[in-house]
Protein backbone atom coordinates (compact mmCIF):
# COMPACT_ATOMS: atom_id res chain seq x y z
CA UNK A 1 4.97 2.98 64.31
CA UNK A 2 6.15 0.94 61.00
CA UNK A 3 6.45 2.82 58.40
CA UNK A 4 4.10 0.66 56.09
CA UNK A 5 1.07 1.67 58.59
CA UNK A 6 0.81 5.30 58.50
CA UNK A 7 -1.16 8.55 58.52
CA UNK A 8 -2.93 8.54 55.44
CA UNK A 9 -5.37 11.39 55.19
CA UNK A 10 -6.44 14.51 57.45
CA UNK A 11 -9.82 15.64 57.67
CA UNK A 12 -11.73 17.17 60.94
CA UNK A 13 -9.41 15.77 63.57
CA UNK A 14 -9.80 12.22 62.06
CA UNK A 15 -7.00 10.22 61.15
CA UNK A 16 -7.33 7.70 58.41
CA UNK A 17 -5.10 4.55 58.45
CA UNK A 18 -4.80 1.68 55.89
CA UNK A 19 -4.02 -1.55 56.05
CA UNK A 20 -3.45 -4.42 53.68
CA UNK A 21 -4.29 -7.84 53.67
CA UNK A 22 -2.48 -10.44 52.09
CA UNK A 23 -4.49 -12.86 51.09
CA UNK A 24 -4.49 -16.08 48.73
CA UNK A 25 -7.22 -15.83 45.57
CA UNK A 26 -9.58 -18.35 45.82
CA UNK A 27 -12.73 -17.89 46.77
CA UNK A 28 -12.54 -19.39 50.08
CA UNK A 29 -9.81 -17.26 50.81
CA UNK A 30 -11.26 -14.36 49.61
CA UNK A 31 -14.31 -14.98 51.67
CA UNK A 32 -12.11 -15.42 55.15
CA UNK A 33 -10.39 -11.78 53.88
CA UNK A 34 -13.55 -10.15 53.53
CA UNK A 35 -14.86 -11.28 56.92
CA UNK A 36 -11.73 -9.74 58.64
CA UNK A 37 -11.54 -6.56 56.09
CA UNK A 38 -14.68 -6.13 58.31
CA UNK A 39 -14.33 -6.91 61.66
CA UNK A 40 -11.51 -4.50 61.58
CA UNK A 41 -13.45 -1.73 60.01
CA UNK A 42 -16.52 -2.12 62.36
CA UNK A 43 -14.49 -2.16 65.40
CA UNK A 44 -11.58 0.67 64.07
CA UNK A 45 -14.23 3.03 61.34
CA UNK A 46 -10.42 5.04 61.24
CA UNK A 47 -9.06 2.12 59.40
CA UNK A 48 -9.47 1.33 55.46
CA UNK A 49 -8.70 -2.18 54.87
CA UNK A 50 -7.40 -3.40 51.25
CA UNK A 51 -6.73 -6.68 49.99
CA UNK A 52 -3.72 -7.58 48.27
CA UNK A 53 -4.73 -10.72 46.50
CA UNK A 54 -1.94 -13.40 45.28
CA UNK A 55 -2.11 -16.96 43.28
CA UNK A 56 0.16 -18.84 45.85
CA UNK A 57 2.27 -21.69 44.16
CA UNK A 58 0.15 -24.23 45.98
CA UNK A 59 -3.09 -22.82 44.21
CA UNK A 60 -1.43 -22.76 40.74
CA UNK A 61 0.29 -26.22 40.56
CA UNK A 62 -3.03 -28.81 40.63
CA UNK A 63 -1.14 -31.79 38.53
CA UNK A 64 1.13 -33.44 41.71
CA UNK A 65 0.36 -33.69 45.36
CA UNK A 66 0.78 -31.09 47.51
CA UNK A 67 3.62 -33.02 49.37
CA UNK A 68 5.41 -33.24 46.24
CA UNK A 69 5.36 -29.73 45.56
CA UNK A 70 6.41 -28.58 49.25
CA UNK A 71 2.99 -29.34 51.27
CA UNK A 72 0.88 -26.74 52.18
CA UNK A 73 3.50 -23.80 52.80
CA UNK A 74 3.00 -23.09 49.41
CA UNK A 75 -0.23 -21.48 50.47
CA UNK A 76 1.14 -19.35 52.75
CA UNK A 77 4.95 -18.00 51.88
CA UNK A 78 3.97 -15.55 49.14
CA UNK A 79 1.83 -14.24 51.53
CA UNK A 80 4.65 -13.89 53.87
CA UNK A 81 6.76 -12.43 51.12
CA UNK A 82 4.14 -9.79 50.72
CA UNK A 83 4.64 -8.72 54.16
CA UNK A 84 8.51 -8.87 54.64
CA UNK A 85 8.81 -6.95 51.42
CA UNK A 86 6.67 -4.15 52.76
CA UNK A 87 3.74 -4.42 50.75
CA UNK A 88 0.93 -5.96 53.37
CA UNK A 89 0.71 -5.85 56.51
CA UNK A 90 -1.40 -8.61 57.59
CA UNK A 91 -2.31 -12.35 56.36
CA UNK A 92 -5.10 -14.05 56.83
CA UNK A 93 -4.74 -17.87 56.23
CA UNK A 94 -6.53 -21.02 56.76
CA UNK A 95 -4.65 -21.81 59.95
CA UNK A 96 -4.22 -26.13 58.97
CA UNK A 97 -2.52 -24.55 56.22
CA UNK A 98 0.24 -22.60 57.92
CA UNK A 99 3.62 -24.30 58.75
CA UNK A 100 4.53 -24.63 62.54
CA UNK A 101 8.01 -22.73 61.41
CA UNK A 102 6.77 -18.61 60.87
CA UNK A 103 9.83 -16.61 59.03
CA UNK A 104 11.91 -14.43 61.33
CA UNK A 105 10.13 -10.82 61.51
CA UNK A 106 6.35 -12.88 61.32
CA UNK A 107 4.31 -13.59 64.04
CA UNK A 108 1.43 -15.67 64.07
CA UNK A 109 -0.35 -13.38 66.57
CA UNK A 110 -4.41 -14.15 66.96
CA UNK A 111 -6.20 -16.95 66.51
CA UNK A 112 -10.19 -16.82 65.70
CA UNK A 113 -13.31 -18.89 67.10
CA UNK A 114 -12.45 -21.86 65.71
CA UNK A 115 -16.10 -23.21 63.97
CA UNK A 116 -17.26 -26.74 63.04
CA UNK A 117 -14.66 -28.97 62.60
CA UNK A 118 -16.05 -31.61 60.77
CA UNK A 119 -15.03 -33.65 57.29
CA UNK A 120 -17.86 -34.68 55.65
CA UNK A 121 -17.99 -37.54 52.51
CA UNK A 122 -20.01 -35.44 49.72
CA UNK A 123 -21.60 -37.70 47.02
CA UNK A 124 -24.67 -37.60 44.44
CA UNK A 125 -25.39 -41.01 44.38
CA UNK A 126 -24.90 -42.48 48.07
CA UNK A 127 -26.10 -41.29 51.09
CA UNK A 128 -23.12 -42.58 53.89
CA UNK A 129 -19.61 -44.28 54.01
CA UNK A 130 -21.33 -47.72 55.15
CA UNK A 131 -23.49 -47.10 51.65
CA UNK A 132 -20.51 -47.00 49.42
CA UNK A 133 -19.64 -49.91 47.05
CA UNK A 134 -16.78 -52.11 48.23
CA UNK A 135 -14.28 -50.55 45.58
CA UNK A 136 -15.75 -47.25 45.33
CA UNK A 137 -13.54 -44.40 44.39
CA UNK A 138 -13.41 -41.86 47.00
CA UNK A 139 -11.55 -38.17 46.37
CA UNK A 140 -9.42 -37.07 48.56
CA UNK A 141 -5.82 -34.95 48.43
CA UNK A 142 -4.77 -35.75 52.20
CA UNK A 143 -3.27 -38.06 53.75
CA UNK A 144 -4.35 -37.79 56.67
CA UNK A 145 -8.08 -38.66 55.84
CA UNK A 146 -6.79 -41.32 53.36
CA UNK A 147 -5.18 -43.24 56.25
CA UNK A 148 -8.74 -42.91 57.93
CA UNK A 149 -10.75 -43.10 55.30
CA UNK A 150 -8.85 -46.90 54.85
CA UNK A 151 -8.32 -47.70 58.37
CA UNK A 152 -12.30 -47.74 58.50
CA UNK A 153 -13.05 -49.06 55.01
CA UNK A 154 -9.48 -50.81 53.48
CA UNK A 155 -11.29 -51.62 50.30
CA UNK A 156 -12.24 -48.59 49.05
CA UNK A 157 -10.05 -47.12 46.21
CA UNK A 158 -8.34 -43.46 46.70
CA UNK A 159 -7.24 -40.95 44.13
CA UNK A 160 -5.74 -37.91 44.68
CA UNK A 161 -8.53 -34.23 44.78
CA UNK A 162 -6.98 -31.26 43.78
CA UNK A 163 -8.32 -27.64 42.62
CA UNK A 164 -9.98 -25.97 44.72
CA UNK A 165 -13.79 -26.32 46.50
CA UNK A 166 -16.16 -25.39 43.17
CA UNK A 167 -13.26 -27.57 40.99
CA UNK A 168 -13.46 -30.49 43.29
CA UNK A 169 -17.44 -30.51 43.32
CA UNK A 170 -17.70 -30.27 40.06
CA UNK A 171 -15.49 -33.21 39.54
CA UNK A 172 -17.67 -35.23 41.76
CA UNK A 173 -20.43 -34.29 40.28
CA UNK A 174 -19.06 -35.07 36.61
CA UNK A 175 -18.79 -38.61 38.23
CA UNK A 176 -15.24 -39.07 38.21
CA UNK A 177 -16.09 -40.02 42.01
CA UNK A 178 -18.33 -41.74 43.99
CA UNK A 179 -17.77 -39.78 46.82
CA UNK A 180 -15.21 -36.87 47.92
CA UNK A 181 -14.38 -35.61 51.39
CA UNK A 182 -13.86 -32.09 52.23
CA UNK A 183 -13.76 -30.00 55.41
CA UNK A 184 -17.30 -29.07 56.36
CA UNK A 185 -16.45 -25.31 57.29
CA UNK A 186 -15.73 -24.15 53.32
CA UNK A 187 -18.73 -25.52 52.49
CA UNK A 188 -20.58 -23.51 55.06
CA UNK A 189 -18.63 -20.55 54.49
CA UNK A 190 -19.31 -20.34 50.74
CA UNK A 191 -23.40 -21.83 51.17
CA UNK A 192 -22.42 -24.67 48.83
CA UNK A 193 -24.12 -27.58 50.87
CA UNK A 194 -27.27 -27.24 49.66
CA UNK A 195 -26.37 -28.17 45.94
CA UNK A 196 -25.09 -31.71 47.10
CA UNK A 197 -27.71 -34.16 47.61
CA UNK A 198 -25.94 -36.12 50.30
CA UNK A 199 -23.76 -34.73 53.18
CA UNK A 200 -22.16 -36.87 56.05
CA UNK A 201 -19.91 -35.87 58.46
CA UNK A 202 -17.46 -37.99 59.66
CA UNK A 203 -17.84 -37.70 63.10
CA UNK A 204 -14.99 -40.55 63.66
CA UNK A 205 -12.18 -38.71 61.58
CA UNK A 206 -9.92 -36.50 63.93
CA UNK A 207 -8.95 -32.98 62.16
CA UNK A 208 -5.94 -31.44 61.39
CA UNK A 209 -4.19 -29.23 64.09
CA UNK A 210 -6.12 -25.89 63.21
CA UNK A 211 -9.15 -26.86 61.57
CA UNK A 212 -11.76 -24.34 60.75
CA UNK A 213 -9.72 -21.44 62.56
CA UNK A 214 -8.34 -18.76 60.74
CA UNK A 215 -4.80 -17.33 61.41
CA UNK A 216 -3.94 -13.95 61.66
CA UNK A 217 0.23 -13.28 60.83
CA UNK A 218 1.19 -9.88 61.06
CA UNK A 219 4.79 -8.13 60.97
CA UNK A 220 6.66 -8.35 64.11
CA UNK A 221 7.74 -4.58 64.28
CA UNK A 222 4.60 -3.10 64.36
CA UNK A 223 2.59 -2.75 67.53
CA UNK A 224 -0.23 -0.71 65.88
CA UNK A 225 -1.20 -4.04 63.90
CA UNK A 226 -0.72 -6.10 66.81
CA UNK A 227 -3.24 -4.01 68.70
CA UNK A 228 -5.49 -4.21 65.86
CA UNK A 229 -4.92 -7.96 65.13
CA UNK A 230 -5.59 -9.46 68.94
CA UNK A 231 -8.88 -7.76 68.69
CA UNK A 232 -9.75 -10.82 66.40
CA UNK A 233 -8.20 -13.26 69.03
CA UNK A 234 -10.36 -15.74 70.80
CA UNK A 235 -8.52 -17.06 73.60
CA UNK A 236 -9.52 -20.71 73.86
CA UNK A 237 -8.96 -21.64 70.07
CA UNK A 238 -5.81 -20.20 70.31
CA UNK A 239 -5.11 -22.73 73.70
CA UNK A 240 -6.25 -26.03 71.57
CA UNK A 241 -4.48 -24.55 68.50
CA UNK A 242 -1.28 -23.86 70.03
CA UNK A 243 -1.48 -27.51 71.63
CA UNK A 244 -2.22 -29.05 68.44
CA UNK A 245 0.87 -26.93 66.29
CA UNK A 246 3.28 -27.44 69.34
CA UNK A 247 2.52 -31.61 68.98
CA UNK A 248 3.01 -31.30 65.30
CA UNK A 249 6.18 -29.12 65.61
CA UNK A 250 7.33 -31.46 68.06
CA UNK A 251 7.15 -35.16 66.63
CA UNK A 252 8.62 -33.77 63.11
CA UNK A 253 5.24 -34.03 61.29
CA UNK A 254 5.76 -33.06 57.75
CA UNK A 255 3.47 -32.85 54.85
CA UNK A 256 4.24 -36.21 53.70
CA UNK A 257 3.05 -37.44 57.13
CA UNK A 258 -0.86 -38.47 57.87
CA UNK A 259 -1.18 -36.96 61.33
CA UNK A 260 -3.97 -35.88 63.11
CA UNK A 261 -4.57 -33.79 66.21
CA UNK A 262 -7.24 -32.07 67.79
CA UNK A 263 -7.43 -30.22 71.68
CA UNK A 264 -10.90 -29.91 73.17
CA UNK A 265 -11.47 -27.77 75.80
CA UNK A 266 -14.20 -28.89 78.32
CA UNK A 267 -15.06 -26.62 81.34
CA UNK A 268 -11.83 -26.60 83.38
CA UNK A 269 -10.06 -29.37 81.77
CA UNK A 270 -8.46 -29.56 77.77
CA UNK A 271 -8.01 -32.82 75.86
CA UNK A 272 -5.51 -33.54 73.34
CA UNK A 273 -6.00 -36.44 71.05
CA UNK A 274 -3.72 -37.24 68.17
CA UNK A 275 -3.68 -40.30 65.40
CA UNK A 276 -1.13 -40.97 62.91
CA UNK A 277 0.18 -43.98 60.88
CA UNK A 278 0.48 -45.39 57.22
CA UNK A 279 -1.68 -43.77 54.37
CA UNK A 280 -2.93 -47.07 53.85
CA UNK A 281 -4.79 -47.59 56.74
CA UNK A 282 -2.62 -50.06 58.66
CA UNK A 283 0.02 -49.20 61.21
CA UNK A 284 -2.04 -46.92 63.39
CA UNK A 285 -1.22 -45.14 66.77
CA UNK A 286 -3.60 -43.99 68.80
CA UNK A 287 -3.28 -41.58 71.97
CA UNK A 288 -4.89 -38.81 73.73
CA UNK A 289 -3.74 -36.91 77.11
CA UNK A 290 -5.57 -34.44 79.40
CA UNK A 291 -5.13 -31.97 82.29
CA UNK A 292 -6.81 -29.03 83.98
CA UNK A 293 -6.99 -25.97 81.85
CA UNK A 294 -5.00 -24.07 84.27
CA UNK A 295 -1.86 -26.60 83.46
CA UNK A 296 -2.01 -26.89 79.82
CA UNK A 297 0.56 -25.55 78.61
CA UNK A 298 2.68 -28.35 77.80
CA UNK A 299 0.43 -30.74 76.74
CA UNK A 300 0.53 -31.02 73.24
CA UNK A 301 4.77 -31.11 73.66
CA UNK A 302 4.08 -34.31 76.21
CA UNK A 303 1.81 -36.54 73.85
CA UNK A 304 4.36 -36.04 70.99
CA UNK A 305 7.22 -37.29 73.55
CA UNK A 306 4.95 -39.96 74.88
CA UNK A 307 3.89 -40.85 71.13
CA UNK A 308 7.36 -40.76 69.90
CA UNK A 309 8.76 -43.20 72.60
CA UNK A 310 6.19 -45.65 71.98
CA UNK A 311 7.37 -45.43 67.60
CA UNK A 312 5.79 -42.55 66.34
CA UNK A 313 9.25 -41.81 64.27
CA UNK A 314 9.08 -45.10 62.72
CA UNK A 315 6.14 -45.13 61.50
CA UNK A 316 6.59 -41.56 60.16
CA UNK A 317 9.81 -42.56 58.33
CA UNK A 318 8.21 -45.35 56.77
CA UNK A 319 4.87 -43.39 55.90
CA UNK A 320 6.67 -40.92 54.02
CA UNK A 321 8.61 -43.69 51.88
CA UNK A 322 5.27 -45.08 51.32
CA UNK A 323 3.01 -42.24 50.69
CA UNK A 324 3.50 -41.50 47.14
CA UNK A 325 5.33 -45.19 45.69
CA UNK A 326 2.94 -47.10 43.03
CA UNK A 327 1.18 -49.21 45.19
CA UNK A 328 -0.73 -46.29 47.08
CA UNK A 329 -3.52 -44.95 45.74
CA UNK A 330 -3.84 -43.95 42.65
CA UNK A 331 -3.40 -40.02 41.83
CA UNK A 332 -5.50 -38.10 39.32
């Protein structure tokens, strides 16, 4: 047993463990700790659960876009640092947030039900996308829902949406925006959808590999927080998820890329579907692949290679030199 994870306290035959969670400080993040804090005490009562909360580097710089900063592994590596250094031995994290590279002595171990996937377009004065002004300003800090956002509606104006979820609808609300898009699941998770008058999802966008999953990364070297951590596991989100992070792993996809990928399980058989292209809109590819369940487990490694062979890499290279020049949209 690791050293970090040890007998704690004696008392009437009852041994009392501890673990720590590292987790970011917002509230969202706080809110995805708590939840796990406990499950883990409901299903081990011998365990006390702490949080060890930290102000990651991507919550604390809000003036440049994430990709300029590093993308979003600045909301997971002082997380990881926590737990290589000794002093946590578990993260939680929003999995679309966590690199497809995990540090040597890290495993990203157990996956959770993914929930809702949605984006939805928040705004207080129109009720849809098709409603918006032709030039309305529309919030959003990625790129991959810019490039959709455009592909769909080319004449609408983006600017960069940083801070995080109460920051972002306050902004909107301030009017700064007409509209903003955010991932439905936050919302839900902190009950903040019923102070916007109008919600829409977009049903058309296609997510982020991860979405609305949470990730559990624990320390290698210890089993006794392995056994505790695959409790949390849900086996098919961590099929599609592992899919979606072995496509983006595979075709290079960094944070300066608008990708998106998404694996749907249906009865016997999974779906991968993937999208990626200029953050203006134009340029797009297209491509999904399938296969029985049982035979999955390459999948998301063969629609990268059939992607790339068909000019995924170009258009990569050439979205990243375009993603942040003047002519994109304009940044706030």
């Amino acid at each position: 047993m690791n050293s970090r994870f040890q007998l704690k306290i004696k008392h009437k035959a009852v041994t009392v463990e501890k673990l720590i969670i590292a987790t970011r400080a917002s509230n969202l993040a706080l809110w995805q700790a708590y939840h796990i804090k406990e499950r883990i005490e409901s299903s081990f009562p011998e365990v006390t659960v702490e949080l060890n909360e930290i102000t990651s580097k991507g919550d604390k710089v809000l003036d440049k876009p994430l990709a300029l900063i590093g993308g979003k592994g600045h909301f997971t590596k002082e997380l990881e640092d926590e737990m290589l250094a000794g002093t946590a031995d578990l993260a939680v994290h929003s999995l679309k947030d966590v690199p497809t590279y995990i540090p040597e002595g890290l495993e990203l171990c157990a996956i959770t039900t993914r929930q809702d996937q949605s984006d939805v377009l928040l705004s207080h004065t129109y009720k849809s996308l098709d409603e918006l002004p032709q030039g309305a300003t529309v919030g959003t800090t990625s790129l991959r829902r810019r490039m959709q956002l455009l592909e769909r509606r080319p004449d609408l104006k983006v600017k960069e949406l940083r801070g995080n979820v109460n920051t972002r609808l306050r902004k909107l609300k301030e009017g700064q925006y007409d509209a903003i898009i955010l991932a439905y699941i936050g919302l839900y998770r902190l009950d903040l959808l019923k102070d916007i008058p109008f919600v829409e999802k977009l049903d058309f966008f296609i997510p982020p590999m991860g979405q609305a999953a949470l990730g559990i990364e624990i320390v290698s070297s210890n089993d006794r927080i392995r056994e505790i951590a695959m409790t949390l596991n849900d086996e098919n989100s961590f099929i599609c998820t592992k899919l979606e992070r072995d496509f983006v792993s595979a075709i290079g996809a960094g944070c300066s890329a608008p990708v998106a990928v998404n694996a749907i399980i249906d009865g016997e058989n999974i779906t991968v579907k993937a999208m990626l292209g200029y953050p203006d809109g134009t340029n797009i590819m297209h491509k999904e692949l399938n296969s029985p369940l049982s035979e999955c487990d390459l999948l998301g490694l063969q629609l990268a290679e059939e992607m790339i062979a068909e000019g995924a890499i170009d258009i990569l290279e050439k979205a990243e030199e375009i993603a942040f020049k003047d002519e994109m949209p304009e940044r706030l």
